[in-house]
N, C-alpha and C. Protein backbone atom coordinates (compact mmCIF):
# COMPACT_ATOMS: atom_id res chain seq x y z
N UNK A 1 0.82 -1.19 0.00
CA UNK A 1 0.00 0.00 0.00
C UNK A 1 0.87 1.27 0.00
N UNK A 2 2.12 1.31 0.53
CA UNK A 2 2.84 2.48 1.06
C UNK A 2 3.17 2.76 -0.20
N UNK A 3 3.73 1.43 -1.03
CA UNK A 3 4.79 1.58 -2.61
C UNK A 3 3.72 2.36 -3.15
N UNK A 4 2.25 2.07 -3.50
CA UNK A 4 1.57 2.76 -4.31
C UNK A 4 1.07 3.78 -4.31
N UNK A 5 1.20 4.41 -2.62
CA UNK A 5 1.15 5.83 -2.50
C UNK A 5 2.70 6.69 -2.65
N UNK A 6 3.65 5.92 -2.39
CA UNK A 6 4.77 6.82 -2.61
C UNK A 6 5.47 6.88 -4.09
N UNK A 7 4.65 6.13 -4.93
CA UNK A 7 4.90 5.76 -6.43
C UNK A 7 5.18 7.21 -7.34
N UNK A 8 3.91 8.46 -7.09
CA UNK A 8 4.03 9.36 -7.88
C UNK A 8 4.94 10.01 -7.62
N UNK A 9 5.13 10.51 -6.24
CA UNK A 9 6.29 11.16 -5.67
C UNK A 9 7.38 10.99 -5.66
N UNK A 10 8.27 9.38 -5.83
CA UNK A 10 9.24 9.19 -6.08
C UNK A 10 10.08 9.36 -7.71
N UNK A 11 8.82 9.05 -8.56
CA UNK A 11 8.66 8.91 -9.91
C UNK A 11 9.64 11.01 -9.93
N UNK A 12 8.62 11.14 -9.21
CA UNK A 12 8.91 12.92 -9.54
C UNK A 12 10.08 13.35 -9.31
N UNK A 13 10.58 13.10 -8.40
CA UNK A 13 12.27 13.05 -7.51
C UNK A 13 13.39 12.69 -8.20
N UNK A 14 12.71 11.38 -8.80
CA UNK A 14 13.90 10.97 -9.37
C UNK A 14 13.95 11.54 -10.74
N UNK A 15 13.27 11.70 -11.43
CA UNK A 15 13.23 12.72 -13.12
C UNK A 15 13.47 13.53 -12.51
N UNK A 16 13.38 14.76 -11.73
CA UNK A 16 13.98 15.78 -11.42
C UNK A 16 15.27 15.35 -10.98
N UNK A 17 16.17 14.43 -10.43
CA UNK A 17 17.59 14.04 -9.81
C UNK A 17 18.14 13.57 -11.32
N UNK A 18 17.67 13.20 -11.89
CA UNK A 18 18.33 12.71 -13.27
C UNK A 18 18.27 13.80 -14.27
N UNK A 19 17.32 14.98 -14.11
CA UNK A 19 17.66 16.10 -15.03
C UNK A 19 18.92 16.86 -14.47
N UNK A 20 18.89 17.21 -13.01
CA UNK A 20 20.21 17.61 -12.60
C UNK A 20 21.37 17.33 -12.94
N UNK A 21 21.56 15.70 -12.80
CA UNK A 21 22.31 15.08 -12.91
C UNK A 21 22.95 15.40 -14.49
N UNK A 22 22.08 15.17 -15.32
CA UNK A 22 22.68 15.06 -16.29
C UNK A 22 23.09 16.92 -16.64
N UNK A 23 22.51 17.63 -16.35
CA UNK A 23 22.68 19.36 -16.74
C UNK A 23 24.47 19.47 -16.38
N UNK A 24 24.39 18.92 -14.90
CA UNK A 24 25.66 18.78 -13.71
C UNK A 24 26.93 18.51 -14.70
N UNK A 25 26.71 17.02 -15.46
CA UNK A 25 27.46 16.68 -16.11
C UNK A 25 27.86 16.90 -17.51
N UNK A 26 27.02 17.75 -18.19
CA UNK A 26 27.16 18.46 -19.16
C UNK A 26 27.93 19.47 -18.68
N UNK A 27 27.45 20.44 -17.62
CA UNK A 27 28.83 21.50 -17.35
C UNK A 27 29.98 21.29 -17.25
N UNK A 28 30.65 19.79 -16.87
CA UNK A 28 31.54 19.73 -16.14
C UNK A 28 32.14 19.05 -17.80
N UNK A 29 31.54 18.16 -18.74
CA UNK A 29 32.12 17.94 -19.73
C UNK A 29 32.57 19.45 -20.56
N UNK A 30 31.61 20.08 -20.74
CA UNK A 30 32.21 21.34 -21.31
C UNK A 30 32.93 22.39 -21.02
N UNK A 31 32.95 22.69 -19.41
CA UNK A 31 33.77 23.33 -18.99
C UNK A 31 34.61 22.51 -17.55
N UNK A 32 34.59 21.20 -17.87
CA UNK A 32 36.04 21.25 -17.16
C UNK A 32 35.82 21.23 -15.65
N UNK A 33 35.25 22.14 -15.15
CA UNK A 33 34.48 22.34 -13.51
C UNK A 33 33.52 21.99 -13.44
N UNK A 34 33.59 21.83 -12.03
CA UNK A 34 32.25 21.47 -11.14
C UNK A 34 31.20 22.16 -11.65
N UNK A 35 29.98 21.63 -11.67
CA UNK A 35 28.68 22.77 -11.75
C UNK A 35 29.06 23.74 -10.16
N UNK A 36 28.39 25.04 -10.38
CA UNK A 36 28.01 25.66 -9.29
C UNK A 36 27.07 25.51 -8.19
N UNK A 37 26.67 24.41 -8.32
CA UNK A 37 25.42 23.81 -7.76
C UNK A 37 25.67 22.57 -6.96
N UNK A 38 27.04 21.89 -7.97
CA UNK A 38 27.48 20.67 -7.05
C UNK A 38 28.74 21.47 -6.00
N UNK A 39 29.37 22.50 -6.40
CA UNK A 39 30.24 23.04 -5.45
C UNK A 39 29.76 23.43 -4.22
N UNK A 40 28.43 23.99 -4.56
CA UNK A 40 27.47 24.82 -3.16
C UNK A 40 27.38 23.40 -2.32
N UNK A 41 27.07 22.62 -2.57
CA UNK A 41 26.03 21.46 -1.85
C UNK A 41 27.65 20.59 -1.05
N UNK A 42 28.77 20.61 -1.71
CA UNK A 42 30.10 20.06 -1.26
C UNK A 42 30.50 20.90 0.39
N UNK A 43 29.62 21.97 -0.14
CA UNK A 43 30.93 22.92 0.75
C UNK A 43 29.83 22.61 2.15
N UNK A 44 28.51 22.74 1.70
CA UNK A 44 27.40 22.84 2.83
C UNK A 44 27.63 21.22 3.75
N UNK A 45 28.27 20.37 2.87
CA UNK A 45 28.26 19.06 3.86
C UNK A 45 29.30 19.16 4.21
N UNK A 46 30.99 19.90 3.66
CA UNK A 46 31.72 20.21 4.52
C UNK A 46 31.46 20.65 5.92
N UNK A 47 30.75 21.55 5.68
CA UNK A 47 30.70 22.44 6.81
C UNK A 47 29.74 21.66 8.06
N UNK A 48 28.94 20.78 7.62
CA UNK A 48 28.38 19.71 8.47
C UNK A 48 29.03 18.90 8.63
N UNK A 49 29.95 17.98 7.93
CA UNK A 49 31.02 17.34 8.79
C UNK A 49 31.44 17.80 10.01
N UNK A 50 31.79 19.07 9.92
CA UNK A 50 33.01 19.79 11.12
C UNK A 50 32.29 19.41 12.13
């Protein structure tokens, strides 16, 4: 019962994590760097490590 209520929502998450994903990796093929987006999110779990 839970799978078929959490079905649409996950569906949504993950096409949105795989459009990122792939945008992410297009920047980084064409220019070489990190997206600005994967740098922000590095530094924010740095800083939660500490």
């Amino acid at each position: 019962m839970m799978g078929a209520m959490m079905k649409g929502m996950m569906k949504k998450k993950m096409s949105n994590l795989s459009a990122e994903v792939t945008e992410e990796f297009k920047y980084y093929v064409e220019t070489g760097k990190p997206h600005p987006r994967k740098i922000k999110a590095a530094e924010k779990y740095a800083k939660k490590k500490k």
